[in-house]
Each structure stands twice: as structure tokens, then as C-alpha cells.
Protein backbone atom coordinates (compact mmCIF):
# COMPACT_ATOMS: atom_id res chain seq x y z
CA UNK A 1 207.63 4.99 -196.80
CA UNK A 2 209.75 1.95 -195.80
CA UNK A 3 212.71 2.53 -193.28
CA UNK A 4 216.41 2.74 -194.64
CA UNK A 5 217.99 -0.09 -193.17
CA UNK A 6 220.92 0.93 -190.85
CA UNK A 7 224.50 -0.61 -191.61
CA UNK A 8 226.42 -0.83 -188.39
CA UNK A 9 230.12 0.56 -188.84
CA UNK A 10 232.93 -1.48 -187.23
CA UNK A 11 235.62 0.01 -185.39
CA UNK A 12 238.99 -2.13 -184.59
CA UNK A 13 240.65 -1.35 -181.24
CA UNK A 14 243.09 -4.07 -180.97
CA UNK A 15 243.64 -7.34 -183.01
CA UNK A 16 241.04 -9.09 -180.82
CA UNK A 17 238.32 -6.28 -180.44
CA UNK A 18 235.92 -4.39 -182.55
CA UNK A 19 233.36 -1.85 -181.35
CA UNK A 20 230.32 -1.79 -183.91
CA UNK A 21 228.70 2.16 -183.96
CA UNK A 22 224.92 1.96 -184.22
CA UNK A 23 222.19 4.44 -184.88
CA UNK A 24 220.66 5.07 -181.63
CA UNK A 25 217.04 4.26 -182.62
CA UNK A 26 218.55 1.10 -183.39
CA UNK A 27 220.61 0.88 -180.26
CA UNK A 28 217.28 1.30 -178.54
CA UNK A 29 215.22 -1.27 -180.83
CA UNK A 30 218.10 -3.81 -179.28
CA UNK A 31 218.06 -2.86 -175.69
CA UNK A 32 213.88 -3.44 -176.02
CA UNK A 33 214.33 -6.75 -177.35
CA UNK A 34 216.35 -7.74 -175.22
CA UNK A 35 214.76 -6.59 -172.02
CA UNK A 36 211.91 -7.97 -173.10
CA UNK A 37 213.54 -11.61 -173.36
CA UNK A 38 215.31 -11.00 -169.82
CA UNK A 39 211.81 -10.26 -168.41
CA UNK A 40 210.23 -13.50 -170.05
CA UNK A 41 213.32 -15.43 -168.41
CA UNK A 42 212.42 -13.77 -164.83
CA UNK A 43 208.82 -14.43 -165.51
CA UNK A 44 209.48 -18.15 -166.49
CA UNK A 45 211.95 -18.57 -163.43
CA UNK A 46 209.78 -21.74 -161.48
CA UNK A 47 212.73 -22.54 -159.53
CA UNK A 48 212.02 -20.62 -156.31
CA UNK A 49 209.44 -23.08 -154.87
CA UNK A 50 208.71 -20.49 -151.78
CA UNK A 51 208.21 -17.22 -153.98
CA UNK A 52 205.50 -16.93 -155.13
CA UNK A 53 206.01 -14.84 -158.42
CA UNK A 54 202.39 -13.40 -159.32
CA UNK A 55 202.20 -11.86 -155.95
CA UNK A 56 205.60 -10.83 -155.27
CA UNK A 57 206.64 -9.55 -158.81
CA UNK A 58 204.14 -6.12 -158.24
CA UNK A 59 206.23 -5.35 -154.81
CA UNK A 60 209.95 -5.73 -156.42
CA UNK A 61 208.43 -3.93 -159.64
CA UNK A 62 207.09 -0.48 -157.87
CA UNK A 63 209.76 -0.52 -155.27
CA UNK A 64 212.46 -0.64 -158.03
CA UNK A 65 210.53 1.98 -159.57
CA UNK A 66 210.63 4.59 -156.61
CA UNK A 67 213.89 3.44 -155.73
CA UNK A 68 215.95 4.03 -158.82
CA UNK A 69 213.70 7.35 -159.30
CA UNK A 70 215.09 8.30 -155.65
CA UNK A 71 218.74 7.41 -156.80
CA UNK A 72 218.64 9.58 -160.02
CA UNK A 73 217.83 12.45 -158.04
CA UNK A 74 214.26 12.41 -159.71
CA UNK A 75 211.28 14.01 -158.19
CA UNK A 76 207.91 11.72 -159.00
CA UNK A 77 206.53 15.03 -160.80
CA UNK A 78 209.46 15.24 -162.77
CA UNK A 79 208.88 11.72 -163.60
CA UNK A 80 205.65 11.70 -164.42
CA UNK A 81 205.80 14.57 -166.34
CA UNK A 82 208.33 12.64 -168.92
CA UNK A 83 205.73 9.48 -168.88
CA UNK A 84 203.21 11.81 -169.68
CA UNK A 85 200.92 10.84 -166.82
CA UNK A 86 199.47 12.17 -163.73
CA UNK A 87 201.87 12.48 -160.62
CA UNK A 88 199.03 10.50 -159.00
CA UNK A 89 199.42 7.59 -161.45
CA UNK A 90 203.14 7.37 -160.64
CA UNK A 91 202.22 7.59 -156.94
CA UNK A 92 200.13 4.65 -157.47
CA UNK A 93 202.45 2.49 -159.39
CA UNK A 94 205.15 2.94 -156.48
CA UNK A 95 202.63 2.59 -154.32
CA UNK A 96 201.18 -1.40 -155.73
CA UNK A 97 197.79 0.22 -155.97
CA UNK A 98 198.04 -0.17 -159.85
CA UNK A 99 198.92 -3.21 -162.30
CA UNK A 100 201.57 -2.39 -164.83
CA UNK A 101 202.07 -4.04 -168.36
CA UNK A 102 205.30 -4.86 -169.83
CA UNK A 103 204.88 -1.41 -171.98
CA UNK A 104 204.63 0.96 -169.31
CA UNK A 105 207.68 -0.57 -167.50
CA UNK A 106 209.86 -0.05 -170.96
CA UNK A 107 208.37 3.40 -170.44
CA UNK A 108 208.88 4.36 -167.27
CA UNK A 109 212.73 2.30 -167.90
CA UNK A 110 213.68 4.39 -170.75
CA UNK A 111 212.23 7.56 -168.61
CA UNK A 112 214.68 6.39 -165.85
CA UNK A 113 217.73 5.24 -168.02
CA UNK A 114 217.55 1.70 -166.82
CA UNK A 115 216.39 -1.69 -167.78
CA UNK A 116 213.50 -3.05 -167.38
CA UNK A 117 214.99 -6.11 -165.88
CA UNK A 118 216.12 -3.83 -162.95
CA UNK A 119 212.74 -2.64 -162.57
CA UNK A 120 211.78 -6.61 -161.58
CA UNK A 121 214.90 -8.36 -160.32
């Protein structure tokens, strides 16, 4: 069965602004999209000729990850008990002893109310 497409309703505040209501799936569907694209512009970023990205972008990944848990006030059980995953998996990830994909940091971002760009930057 094919999706009904979703038709954003416009709200005007003032002569010069409108707020746009969107389902929330939807709403979601955007913030993915464009996560994604601000995480292929951090990826692409060549211009820091001392960083080197490959090994540096697993450090600022799992300490964003345990750092942003930390400010939420979220235990790493509590955590991994939302990804679905073993509080030893978590412990790994903020620990650099496992590689993450692109997926699992849109996971453990939606998990933690954040984006995925503040996972990495």
C-alpha cells in the first residue's frame, strides 16, 4: 500500500513569516536528509592539512557520544536499552573500540535527541 503523501499546512505570523506544520515522520525524514548531507560536508572537509580525518573522526564521534549522553542525564544502560543493544556495545562505541556506520550514529542521534552532525563536529 503506497504512502499518502503529506501536505504541509502554512501558518502566517506576520506579513514576512510563515511557519509550515509537518507530520512528524516527515519532520524526521527531513532532519535525516539533512544530517546526512552535513556529515558528507564534514567528511569531504580536506581543508585541515594537519587533521587527519580517518583517524581523528572515531575520537570526536564516541566522545560526542558519551558526552551528550552525560549531558542528558542518560545512564549508558538507559541508552542502550533504547538502541536496542548491549550496554557493552555502547561501552565500546564511547570507548573507540568499535567502528560505527552512518546508520547507527542516526540511531544512537535520534536516541539522544541530537544531530548527527554533533555527534562528529
Amino acid at each position: 500500500m503506497a504512502k499518502a503523501k503529506f501536505k504541509p499546512k502554512f501558518i502566517e505570523v506576520s506579513r514576512s513569516k510563515r511557519l509550515v506544520i509537518l507530520d512528524e515522520e516527515e519532520y524526521e525524514r527531513l532532519l535525516d536528509i539533512a544530517d546526512a548531507a552535513d556529515a558528507r560536508r564534514i567528511l569531504d572537509d580536506e581543508t585541515d592539512s594537519v587533521l587527519d580525518w580517518s583517524e581523528a573522526s572515531r575520537e570526536l564521534v564516541t566522545n560526542r557520544i558519551a558526552e551528550i549522553r552525560r549531558a542528558r542525564n542518560i545512564s549508558q544502560r538507559d541508552l542502550a536499552l533504547k538502541l536496542k543493544v548491549q550496554p557493552s556495545t555502547l561501552s565500546r562505541w564511547e570507548k573507540k573500540d568499535a567502528n560505527l556506520t552512518l546508520e547507527t550514529l542516526r540511531r544512537i542521534s535520534k536516541a539522544l535527541g541530537c544531530s548527527v552532525v554533533s555527534l562528529i563536529a
